[in-house]
N, C-alpha and C. Protein backbone atom coordinates (compact mmCIF):
# COMPACT_ATOMS: atom_id res chain seq x y z
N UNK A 1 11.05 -80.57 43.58
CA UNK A 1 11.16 -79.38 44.40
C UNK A 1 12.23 -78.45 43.83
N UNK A 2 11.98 -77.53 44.20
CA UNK A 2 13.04 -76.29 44.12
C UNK A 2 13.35 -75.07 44.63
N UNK A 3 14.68 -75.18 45.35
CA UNK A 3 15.43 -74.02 45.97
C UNK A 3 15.61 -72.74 45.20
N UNK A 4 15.10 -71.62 45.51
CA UNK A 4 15.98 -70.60 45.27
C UNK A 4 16.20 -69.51 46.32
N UNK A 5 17.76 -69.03 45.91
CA UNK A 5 18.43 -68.18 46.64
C UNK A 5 18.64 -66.49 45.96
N UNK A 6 17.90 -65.51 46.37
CA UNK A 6 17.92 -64.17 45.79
C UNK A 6 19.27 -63.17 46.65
N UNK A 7 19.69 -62.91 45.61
CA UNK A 7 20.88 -61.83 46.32
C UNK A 7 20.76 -60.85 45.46
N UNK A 8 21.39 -59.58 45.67
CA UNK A 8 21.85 -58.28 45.00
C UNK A 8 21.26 -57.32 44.98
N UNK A 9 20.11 -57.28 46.34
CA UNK A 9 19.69 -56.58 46.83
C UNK A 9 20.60 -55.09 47.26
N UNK A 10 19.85 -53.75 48.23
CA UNK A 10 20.55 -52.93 48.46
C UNK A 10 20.16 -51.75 48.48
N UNK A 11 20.96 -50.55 49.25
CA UNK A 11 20.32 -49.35 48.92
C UNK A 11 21.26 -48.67 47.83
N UNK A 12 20.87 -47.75 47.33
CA UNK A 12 20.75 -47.18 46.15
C UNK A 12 19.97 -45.65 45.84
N UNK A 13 20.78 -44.54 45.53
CA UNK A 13 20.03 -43.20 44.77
C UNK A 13 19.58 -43.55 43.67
N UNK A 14 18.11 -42.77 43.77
CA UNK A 14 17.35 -42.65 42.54
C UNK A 14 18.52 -42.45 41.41
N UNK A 15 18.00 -43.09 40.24
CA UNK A 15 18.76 -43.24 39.02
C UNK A 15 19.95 -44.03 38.93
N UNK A 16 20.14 -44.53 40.35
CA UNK A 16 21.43 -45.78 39.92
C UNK A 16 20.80 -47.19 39.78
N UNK A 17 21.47 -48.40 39.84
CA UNK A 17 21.39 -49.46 38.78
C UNK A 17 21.62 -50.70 39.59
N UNK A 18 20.77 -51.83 40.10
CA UNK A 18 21.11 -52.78 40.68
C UNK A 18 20.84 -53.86 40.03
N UNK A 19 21.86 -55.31 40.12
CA UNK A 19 21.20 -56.62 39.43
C UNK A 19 20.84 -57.45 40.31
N UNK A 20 20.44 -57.76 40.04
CA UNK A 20 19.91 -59.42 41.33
C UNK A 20 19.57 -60.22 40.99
N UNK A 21 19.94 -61.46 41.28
CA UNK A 21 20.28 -62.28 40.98
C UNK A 21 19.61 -63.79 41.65
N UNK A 22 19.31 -64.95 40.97
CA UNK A 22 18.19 -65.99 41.78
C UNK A 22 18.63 -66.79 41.33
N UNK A 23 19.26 -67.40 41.70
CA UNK A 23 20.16 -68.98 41.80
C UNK A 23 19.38 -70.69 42.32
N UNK A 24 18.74 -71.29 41.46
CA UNK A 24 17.89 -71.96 41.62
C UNK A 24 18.68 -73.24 41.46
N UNK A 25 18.14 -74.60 42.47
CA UNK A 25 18.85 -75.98 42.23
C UNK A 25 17.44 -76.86 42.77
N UNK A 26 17.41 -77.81 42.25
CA UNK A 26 16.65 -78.76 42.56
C UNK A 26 15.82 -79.39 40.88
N UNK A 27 14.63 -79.60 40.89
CA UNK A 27 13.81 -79.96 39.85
C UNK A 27 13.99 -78.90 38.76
N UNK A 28 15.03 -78.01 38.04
CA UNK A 28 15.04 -77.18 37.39
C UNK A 28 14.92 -77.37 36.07
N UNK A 29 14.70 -78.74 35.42
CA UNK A 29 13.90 -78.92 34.25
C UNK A 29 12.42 -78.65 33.94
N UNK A 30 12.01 -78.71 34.75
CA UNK A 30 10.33 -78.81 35.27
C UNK A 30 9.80 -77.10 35.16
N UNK A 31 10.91 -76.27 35.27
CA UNK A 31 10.42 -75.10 35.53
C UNK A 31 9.96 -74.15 34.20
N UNK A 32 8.88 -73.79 34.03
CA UNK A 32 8.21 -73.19 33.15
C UNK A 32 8.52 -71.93 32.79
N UNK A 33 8.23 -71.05 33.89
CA UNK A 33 8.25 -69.85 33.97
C UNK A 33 8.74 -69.29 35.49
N UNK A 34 9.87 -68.11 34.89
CA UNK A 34 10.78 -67.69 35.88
C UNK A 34 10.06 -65.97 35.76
N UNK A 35 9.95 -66.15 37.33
CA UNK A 35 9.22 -64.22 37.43
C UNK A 35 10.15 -63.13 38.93
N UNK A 36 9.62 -62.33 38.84
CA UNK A 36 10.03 -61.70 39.96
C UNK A 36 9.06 -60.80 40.32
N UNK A 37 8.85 -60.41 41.53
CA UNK A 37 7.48 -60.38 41.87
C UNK A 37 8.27 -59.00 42.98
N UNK A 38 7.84 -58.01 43.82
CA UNK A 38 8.06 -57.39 44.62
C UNK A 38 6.92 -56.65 45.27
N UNK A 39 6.91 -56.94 46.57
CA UNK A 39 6.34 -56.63 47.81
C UNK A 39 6.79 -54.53 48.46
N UNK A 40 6.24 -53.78 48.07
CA UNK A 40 6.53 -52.52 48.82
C UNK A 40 5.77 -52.56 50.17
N UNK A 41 6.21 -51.85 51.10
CA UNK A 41 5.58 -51.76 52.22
C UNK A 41 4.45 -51.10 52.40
N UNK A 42 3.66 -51.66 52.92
CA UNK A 42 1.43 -51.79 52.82
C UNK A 42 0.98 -52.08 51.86
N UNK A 43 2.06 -52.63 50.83
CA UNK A 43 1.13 -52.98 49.21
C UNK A 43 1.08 -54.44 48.83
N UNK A 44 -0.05 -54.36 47.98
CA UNK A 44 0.05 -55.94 47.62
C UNK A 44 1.63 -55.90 47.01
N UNK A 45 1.75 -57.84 46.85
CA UNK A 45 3.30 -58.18 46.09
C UNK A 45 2.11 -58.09 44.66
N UNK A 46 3.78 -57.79 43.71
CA UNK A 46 3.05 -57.51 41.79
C UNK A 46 3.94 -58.33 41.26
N UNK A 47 3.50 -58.40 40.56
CA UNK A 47 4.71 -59.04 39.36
C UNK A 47 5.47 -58.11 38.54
N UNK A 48 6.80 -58.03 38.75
CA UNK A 48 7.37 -57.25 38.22
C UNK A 48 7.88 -57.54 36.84
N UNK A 49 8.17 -58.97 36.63
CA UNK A 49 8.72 -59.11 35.26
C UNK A 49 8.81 -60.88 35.45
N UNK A 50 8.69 -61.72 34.23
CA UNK A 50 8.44 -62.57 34.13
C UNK A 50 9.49 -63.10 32.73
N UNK A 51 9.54 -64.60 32.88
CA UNK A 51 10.38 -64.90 31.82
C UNK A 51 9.94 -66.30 31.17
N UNK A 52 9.54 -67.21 30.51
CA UNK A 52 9.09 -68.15 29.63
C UNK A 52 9.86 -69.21 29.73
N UNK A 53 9.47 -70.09 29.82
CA UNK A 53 10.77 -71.38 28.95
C UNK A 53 10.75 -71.34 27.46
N UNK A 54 10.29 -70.50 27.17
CA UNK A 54 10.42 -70.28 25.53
C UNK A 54 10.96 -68.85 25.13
N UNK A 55 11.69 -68.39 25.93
CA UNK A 55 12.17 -67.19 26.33
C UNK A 55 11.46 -65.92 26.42
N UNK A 56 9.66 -65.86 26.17
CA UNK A 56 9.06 -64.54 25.61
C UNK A 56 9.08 -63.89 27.55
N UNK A 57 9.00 -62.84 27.49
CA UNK A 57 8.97 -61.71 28.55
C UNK A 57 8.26 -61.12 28.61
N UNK A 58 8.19 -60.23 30.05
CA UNK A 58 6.86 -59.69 30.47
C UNK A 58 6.95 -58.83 31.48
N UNK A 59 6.67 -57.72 32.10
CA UNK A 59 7.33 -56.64 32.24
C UNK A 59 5.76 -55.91 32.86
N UNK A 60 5.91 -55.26 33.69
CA UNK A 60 4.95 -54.89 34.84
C UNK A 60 5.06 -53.04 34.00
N UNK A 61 3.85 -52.38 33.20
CA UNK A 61 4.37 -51.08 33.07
C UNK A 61 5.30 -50.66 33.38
N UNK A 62 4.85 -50.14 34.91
CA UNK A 62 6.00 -49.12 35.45
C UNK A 62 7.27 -49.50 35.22
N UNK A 63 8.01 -50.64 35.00
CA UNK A 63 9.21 -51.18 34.79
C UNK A 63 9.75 -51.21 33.15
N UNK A 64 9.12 -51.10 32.22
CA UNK A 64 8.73 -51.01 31.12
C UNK A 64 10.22 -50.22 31.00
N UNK A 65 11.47 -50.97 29.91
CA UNK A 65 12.16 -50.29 29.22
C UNK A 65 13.48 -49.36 30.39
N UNK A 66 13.39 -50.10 32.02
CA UNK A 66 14.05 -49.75 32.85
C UNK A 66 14.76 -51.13 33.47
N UNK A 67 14.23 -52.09 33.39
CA UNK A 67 14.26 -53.21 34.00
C UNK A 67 14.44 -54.50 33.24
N UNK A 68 15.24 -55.23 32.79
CA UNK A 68 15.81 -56.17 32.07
C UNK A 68 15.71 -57.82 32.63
N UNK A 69 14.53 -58.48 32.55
CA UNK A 69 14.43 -60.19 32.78
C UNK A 69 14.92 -60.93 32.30
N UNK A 70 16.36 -61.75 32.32
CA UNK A 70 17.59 -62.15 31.68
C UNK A 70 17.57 -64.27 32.46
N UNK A 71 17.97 -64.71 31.67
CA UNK A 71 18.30 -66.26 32.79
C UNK A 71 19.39 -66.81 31.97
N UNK A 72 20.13 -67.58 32.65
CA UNK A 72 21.07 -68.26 32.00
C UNK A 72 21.16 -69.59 32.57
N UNK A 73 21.03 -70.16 31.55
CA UNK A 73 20.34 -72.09 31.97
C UNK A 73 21.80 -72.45 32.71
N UNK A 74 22.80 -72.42 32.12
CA UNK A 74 23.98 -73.06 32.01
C UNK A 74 24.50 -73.32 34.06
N UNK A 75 23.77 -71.59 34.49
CA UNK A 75 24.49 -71.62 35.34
C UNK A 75 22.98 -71.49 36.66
N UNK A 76 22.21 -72.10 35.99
CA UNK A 76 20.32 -72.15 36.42
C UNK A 76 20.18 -71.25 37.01
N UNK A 77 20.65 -70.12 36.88
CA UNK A 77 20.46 -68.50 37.66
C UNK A 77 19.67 -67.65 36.71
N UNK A 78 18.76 -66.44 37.23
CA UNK A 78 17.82 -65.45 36.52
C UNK A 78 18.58 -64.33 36.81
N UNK A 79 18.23 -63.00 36.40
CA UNK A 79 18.65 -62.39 36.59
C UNK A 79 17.47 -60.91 36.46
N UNK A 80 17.61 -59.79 37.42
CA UNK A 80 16.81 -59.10 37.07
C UNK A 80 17.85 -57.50 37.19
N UNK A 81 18.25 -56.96 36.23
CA UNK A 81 18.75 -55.98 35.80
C UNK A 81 18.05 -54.63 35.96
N UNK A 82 18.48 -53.91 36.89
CA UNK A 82 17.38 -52.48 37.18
C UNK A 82 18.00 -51.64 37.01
N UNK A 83 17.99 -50.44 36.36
CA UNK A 83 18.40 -49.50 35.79
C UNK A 83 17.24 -48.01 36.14
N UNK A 84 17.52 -46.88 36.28
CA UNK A 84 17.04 -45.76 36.78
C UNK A 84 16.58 -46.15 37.53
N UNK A 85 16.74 -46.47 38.74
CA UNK A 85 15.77 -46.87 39.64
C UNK A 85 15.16 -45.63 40.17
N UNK A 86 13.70 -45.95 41.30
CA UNK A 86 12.81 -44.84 41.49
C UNK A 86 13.10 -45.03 43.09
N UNK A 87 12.84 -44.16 43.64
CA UNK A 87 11.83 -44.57 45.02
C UNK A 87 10.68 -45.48 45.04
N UNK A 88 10.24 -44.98 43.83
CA UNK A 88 8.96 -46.06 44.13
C UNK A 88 9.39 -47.56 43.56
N UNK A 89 10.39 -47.94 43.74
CA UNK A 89 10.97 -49.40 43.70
C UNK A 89 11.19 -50.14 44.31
N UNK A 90 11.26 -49.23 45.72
CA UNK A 90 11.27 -49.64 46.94
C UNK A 90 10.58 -50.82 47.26
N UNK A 91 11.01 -51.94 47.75
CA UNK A 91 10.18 -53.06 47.72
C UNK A 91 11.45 -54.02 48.15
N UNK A 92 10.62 -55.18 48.55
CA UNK A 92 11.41 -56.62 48.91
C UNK A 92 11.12 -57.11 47.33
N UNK A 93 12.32 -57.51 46.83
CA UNK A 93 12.28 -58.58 45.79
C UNK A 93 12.34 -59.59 45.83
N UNK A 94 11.37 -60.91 45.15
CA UNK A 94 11.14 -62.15 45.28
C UNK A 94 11.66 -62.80 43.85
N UNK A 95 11.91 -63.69 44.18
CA UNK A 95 12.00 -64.92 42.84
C UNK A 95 10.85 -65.87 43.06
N UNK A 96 10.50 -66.34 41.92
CA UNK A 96 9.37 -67.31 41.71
C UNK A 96 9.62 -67.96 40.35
N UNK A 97 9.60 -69.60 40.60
CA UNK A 97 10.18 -70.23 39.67
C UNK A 97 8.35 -70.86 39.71
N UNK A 98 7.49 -71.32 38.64
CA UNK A 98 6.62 -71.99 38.27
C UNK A 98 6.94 -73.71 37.93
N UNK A 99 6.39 -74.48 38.31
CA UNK A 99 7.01 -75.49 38.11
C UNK A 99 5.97 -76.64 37.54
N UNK A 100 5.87 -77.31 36.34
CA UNK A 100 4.30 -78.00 35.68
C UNK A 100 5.12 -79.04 36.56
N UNK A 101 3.61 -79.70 37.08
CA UNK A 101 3.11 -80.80 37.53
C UNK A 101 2.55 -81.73 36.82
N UNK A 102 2.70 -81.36 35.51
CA UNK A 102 1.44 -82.53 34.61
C UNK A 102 0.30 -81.87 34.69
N UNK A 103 -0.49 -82.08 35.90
CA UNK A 103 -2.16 -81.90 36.19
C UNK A 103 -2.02 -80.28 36.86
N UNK A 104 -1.21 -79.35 37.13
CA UNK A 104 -1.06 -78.31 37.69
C UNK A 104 0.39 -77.91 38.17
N UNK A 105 0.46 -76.53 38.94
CA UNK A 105 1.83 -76.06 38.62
C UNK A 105 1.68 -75.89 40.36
N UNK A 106 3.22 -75.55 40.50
CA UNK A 106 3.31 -75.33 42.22
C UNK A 106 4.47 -74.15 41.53
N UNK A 107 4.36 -72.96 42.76
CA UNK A 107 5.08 -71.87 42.80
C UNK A 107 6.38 -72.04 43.77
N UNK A 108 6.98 -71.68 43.63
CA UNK A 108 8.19 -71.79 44.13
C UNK A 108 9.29 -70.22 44.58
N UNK A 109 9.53 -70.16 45.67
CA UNK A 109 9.76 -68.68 46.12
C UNK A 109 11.05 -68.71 46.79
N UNK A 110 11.85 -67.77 46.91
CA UNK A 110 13.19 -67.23 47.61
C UNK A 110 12.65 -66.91 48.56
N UNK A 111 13.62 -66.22 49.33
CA UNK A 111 13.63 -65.93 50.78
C UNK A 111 13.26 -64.34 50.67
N UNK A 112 13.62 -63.69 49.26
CA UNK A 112 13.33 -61.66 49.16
C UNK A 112 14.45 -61.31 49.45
N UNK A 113 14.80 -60.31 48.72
CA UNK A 113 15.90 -59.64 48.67
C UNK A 113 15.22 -57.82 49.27
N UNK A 114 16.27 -57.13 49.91
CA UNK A 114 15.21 -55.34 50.19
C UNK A 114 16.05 -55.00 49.03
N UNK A 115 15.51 -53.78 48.37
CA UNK A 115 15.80 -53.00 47.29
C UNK A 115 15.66 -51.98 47.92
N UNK A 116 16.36 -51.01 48.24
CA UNK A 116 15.68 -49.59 48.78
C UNK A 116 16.39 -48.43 47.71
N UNK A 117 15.47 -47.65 47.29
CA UNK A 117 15.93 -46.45 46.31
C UNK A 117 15.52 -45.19 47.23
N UNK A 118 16.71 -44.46 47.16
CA UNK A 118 16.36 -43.13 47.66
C UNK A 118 16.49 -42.20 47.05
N UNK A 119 15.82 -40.82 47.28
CA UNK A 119 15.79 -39.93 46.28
C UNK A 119 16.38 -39.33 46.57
């Protein structure tokens, strides 16, 4: 199993800069792939950016070259680095740790952090 805890949420003017942060404990060898996913209000949740156990990355367009998917084993925390932020960023942010099972994977989720950008 595995816990995670999302913080560094917040409001924020368009073009300023938030990190947040997902602090994971439990089965954290097991974990494959570290993502972050965000929920806006009436929209589906997306994947915003994703991270490998082999470190390759992955990045939702719109976030493309604004938004930085970072982890640091040492201290089993991710990190998601946002920079110009939009209004349209607006969203609850999630952590999602992937976790192999051998025969299949189980997802693993935080509690959401709000992000609110205003213009």
């Amino acid at each position: 199993q595995v816990q995670l805890v999302e913080s560094g949420g917040g409001l924020v003017q368009a073009g300023g800069s938030l990190r947040l942060s997902c602090a994971a404990s439990g089965s954290i060898s097991s974990i494959v792939t570290w993502a972050w996913y965000r929920q806006a209000l009436g929209k589906q949740r997306e994947l915003v950016a994703d991270i490998t156990s082999g470190g390759m990355t992955n990045y939702v367009t719109s976030v493309k070259g604004r938004f930085t998917i970072s982890r640091d084993n040492a201290k089993n925390t991710m990190y998601l680095q946002m920079n110009s932020l939009k209004p349209e960023d607006t969203a609850v942010y999630y952590c999602n740790a992937r976790r192999d099972l051998g025969w299949g994977y189980n997802d693993h989720w935080g509690q959401g952090t709000q992000v609110t950008v205003s213009s």
